[in-house]
C-alpha atoms as a PDB file:
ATOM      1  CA  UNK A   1       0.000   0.000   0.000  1.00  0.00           C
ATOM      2  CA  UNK A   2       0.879   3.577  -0.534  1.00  0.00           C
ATOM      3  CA  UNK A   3       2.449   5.083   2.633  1.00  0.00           C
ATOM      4  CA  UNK A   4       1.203   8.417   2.225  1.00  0.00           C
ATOM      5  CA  UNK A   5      -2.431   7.195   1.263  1.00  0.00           C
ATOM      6  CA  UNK A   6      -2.131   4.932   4.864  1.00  0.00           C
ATOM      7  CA  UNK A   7      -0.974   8.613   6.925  1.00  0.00           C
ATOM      8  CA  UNK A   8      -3.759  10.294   5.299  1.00  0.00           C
ATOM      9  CA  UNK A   9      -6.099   7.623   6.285  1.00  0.00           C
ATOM     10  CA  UNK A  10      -4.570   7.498   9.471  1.00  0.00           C
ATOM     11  CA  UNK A  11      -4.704  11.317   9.683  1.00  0.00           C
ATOM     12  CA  UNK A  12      -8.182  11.081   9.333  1.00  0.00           C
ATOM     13  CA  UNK A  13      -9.428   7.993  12.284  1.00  0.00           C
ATOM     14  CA  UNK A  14      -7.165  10.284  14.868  1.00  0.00           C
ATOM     15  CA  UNK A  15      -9.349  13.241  13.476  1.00  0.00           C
ATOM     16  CA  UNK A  16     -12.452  11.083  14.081  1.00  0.00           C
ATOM     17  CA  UNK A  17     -11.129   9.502  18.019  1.00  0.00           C
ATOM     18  CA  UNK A  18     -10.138  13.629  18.266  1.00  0.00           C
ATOM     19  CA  UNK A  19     -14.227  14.296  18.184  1.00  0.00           C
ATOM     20  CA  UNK A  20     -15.106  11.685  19.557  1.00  0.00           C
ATOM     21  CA  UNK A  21     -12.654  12.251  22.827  1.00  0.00           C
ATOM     22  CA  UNK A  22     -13.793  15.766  22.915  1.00  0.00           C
ATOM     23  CA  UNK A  23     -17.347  14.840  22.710  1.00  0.00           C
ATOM     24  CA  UNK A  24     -16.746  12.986  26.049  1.00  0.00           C
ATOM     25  CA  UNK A  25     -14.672  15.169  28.217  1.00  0.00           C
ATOM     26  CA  UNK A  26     -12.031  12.914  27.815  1.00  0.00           C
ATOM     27  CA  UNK A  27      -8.691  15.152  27.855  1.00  0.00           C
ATOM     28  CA  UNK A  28      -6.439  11.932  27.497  1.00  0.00           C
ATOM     29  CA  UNK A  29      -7.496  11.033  24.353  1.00  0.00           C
ATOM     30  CA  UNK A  30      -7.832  14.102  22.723  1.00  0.00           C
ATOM     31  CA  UNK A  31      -4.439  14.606  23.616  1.00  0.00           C
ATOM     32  CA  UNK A  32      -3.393  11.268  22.102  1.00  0.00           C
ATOM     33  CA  UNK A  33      -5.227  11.833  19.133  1.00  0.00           C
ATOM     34  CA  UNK A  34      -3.846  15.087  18.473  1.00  0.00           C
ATOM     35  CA  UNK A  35      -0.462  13.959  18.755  1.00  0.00           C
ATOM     36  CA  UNK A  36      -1.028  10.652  16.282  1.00  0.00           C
ATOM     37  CA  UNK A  37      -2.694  13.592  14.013  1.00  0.00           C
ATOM     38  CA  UNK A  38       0.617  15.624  14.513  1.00  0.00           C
ATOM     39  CA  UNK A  39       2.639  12.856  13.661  1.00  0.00           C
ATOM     40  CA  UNK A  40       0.923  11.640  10.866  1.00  0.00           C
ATOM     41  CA  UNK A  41       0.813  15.047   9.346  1.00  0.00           C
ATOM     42  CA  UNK A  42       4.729  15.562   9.534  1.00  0.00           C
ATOM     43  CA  UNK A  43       5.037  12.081   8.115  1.00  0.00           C
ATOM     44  CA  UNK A  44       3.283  13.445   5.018  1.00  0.00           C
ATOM     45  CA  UNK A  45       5.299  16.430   5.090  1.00  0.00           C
ATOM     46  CA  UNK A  46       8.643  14.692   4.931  1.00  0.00           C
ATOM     47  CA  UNK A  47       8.867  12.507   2.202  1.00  0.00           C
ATOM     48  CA  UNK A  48      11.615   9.941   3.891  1.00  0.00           C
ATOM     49  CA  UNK A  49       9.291   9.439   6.478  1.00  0.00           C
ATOM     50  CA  UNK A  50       6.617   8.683   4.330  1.00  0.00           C
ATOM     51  CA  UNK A  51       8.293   6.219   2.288  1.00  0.00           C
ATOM     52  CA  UNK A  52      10.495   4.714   5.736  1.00  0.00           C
ATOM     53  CA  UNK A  53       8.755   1.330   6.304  1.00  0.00           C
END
């Protein structure tokens, strides 16, 4: 598969969790969800990482 199709897909469930967490009060995982969005966006910002397996 396409690593930068998987971060983008990724990008997009810790987008979803990030709702999700906030629609619940809960502060730990919309923490953790913004980091794994973080992450996943420098990924696709930095083509080695993207294509690092």
């Amino acid at each position: 598969a396409d690593p930068a199709a998987l971060h983008r897909r990724a990008l997009a469930l810790a987008g979803r969790a990030l709702v999700v967490a906030a629609s619940r009060a809960d502060t730990a995982a919309a923490i953790l969800s913004a980091e794994r969005m973080d992450a996943h966006t420098a990924a696709l910002h930095e083509p080695h990482l993207v294509s690092a397996h």
